[in-house]
C-alpha atoms as a PDB file:
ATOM      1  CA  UNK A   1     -65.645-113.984  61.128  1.00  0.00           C
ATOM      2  CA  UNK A   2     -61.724-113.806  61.935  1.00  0.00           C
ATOM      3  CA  UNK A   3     -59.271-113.415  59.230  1.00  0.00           C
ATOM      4  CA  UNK A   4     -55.594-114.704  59.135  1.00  0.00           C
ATOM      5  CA  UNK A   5     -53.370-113.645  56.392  1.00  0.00           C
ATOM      6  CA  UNK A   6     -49.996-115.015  56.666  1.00  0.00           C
ATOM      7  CA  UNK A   7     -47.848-112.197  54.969  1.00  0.00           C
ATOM      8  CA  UNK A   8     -44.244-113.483  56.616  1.00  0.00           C
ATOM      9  CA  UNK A   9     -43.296-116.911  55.592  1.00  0.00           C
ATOM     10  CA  UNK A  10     -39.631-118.159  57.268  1.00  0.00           C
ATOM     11  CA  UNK A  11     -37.863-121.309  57.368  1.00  0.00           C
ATOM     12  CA  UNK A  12     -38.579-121.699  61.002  1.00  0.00           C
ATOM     13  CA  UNK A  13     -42.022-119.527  61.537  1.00  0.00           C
ATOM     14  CA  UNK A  14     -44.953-118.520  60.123  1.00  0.00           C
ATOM     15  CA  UNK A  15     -46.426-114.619  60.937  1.00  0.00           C
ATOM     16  CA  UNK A  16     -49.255-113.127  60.460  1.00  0.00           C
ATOM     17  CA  UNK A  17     -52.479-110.318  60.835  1.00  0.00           C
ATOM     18  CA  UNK A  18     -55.360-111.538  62.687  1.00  0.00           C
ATOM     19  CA  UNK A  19     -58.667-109.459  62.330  1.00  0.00           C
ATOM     20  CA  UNK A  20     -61.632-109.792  64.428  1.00  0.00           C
ATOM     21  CA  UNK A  21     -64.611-106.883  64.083  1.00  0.00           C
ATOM     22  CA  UNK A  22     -61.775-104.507  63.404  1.00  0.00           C
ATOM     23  CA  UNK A  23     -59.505-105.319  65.441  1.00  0.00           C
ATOM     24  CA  UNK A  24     -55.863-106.089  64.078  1.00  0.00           C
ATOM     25  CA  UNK A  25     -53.728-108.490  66.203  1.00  0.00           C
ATOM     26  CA  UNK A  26     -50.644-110.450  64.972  1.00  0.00           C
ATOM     27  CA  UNK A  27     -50.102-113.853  64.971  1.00  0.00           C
ATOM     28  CA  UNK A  28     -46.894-116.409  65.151  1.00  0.00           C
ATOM     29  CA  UNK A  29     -47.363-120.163  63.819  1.00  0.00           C
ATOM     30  CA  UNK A  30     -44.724-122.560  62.211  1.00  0.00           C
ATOM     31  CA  UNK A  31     -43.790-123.009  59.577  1.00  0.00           C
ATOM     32  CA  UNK A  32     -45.133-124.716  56.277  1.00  0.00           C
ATOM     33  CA  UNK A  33     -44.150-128.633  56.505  1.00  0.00           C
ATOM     34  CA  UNK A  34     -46.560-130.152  54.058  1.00  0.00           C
ATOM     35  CA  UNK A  35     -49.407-130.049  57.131  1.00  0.00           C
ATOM     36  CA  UNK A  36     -47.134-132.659  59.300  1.00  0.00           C
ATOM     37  CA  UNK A  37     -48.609-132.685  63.080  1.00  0.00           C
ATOM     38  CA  UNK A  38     -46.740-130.748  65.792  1.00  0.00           C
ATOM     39  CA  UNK A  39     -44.115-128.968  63.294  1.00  0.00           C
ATOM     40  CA  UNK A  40     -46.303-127.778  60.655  1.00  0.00           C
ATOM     41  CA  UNK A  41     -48.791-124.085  60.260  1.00  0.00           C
ATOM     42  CA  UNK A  42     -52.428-125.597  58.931  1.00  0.00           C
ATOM     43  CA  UNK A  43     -53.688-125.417  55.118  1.00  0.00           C
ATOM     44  CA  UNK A  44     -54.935-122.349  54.200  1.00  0.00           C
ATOM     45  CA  UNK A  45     -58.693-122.585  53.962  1.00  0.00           C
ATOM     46  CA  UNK A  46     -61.981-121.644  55.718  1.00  0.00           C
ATOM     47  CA  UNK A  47     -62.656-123.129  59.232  1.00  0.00           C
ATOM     48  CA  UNK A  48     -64.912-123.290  62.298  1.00  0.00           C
ATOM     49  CA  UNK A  49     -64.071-122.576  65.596  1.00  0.00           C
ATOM     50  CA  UNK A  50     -65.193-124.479  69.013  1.00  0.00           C
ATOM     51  CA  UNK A  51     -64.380-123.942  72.636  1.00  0.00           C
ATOM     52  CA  UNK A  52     -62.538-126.726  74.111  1.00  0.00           C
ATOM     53  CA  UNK A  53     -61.262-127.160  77.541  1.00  0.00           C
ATOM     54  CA  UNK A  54     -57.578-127.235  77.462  1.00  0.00           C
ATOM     55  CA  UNK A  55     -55.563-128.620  80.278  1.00  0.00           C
ATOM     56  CA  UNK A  56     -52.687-126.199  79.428  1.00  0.00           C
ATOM     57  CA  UNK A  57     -54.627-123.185  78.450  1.00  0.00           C
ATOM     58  CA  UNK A  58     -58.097-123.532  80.106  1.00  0.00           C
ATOM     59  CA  UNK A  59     -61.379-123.551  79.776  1.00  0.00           C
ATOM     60  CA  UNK A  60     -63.317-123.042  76.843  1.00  0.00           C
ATOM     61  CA  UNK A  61     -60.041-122.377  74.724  1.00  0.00           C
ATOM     62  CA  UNK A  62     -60.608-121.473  71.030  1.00  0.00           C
ATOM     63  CA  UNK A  63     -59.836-124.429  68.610  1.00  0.00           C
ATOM     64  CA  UNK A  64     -59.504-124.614  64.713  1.00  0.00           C
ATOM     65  CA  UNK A  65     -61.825-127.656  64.088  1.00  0.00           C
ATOM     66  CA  UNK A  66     -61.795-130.074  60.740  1.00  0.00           C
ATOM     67  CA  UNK A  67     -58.154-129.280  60.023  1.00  0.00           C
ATOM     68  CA  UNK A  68     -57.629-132.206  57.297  1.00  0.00           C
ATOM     69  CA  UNK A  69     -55.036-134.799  59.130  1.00  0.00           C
ATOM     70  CA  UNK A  70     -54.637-132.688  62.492  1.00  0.00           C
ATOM     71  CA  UNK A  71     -56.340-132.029  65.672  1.00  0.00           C
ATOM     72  CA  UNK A  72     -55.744-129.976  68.702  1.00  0.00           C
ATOM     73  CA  UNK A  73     -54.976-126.359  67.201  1.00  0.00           C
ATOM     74  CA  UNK A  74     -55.776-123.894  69.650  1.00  0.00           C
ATOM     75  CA  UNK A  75     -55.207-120.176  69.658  1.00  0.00           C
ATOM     76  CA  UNK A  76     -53.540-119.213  72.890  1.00  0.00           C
ATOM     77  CA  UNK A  77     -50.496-116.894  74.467  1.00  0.00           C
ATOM     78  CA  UNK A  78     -47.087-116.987  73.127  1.00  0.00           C
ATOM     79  CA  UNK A  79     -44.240-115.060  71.383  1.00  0.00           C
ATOM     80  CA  UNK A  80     -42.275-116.955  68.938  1.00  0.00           C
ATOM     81  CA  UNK A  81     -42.655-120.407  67.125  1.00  0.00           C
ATOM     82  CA  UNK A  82     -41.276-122.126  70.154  1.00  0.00           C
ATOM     83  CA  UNK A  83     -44.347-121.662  71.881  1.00  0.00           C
ATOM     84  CA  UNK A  84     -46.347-123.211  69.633  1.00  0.00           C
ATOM     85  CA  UNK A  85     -47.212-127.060  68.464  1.00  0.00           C
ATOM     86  CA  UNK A  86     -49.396-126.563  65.095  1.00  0.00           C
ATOM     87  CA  UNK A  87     -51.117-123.670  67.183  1.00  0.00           C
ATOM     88  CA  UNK A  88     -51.330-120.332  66.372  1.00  0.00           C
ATOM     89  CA  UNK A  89     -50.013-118.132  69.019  1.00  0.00           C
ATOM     90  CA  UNK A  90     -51.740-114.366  68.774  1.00  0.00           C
ATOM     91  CA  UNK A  91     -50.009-110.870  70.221  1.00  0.00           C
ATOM     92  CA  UNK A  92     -50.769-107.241  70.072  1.00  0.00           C
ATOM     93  CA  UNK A  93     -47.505-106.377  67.962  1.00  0.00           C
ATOM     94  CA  UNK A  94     -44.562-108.067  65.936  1.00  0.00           C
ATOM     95  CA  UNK A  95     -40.962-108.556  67.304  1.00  0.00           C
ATOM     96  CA  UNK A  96     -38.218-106.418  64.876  1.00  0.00           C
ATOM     97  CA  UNK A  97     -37.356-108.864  61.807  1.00  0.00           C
ATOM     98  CA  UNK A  98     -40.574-110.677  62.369  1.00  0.00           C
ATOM     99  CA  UNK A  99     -39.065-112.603  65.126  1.00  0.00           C
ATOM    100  CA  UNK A 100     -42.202-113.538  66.439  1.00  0.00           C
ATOM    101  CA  UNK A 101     -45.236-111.531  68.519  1.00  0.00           C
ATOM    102  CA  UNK A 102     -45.190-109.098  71.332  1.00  0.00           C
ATOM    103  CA  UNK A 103     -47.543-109.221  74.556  1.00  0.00           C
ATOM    104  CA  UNK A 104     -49.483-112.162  73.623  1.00  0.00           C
ATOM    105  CA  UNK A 105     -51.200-112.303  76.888  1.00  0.00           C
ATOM    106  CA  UNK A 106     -52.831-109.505  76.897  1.00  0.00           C
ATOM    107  CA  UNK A 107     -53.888-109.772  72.947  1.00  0.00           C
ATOM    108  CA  UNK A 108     -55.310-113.012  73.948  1.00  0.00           C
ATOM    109  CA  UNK A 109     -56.925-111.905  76.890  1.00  0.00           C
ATOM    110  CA  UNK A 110     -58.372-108.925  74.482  1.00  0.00           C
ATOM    111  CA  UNK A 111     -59.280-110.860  71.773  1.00  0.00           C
ATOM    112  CA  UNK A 112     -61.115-114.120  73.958  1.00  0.00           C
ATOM    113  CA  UNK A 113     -62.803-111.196  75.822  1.00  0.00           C
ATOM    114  CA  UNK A 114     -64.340-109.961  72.106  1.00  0.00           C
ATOM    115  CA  UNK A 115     -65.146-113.441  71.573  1.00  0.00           C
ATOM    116  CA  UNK A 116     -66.823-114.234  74.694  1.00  0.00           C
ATOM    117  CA  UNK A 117     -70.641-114.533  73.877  1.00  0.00           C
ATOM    118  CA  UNK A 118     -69.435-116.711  70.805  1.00  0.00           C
ATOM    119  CA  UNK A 119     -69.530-120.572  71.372  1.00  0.00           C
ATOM    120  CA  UNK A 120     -68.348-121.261  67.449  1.00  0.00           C
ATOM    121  CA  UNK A 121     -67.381-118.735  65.082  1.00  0.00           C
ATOM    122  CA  UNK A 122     -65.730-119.065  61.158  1.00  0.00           C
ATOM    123  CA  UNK A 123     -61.626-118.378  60.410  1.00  0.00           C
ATOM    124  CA  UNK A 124     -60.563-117.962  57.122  1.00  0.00           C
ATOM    125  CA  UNK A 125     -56.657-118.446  56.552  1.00  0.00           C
ATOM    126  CA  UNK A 126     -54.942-117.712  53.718  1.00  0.00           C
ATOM    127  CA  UNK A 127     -51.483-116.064  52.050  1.00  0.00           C
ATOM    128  CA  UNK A 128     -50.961-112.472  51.665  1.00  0.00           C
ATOM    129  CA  UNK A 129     -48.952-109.241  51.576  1.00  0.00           C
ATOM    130  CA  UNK A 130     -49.802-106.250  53.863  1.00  0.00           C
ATOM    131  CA  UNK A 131     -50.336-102.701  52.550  1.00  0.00           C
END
């Protein structure tokens, strides 16, 4: 199971820890706008995950299924809230004043490579502080 808890919450991004057996990567989303497609982070909650062949990211790209109202949400490369469209964008550290991630391709590449025997797995998202 992964675990997202969103401990920075900005007017114009979302960040947050991502932990997968252990391993702690960082994540950038957008921000909370009442779940609205394209501009919006997803609901908090408990979700499955699914490959899906992405034209822009690839094959068998990791995908937050059954969001309520929404579709599409991948987990893939990128370092700020620009990058992203409802997706959550994952990296190995977080820019000064929680600007946004740092080397997200190579905590992608680390974390799909941990993931790689899995065809679904479970994400639970919620809100939190870090200690």
């Amino acid at each position: 199971m992964i675990e997202l808890i969103r401990f920075g919450v900005f007017k114009d991004r979302t960040i947050g820890r991502l932990i997968y057996e252990g391993d702690v990567f960082y994540t950038v989303e957008k921000p909370w706008v009442d779940n609205q497609q394209n501009i919006s982070c997803i609901p908090t909650g408990i979700y499955q995950l699914g490959r899906v062949d992405s034209p822009k990211f690839g094959p068998a790209t990791w995908e937050i299924k059954d969001v309520p109202n929404r579709s599409h949400i991948l987990i893939h490369a990128g370092n700020t809230a620009h990058d992203v469209v409802g997706c959550v964008a994952v990296g190995m550290g977080v820019f000064g004043q929680l600007q946004g991630v740092s080397n997200s391709r190579k905590a992608i590449e680390n974390l799909y490579l941990m993931m790689s025997n899995k065809i679904t797995e479970e994400i639970t998202i919620k809100e939190g502080v870090l200690f």
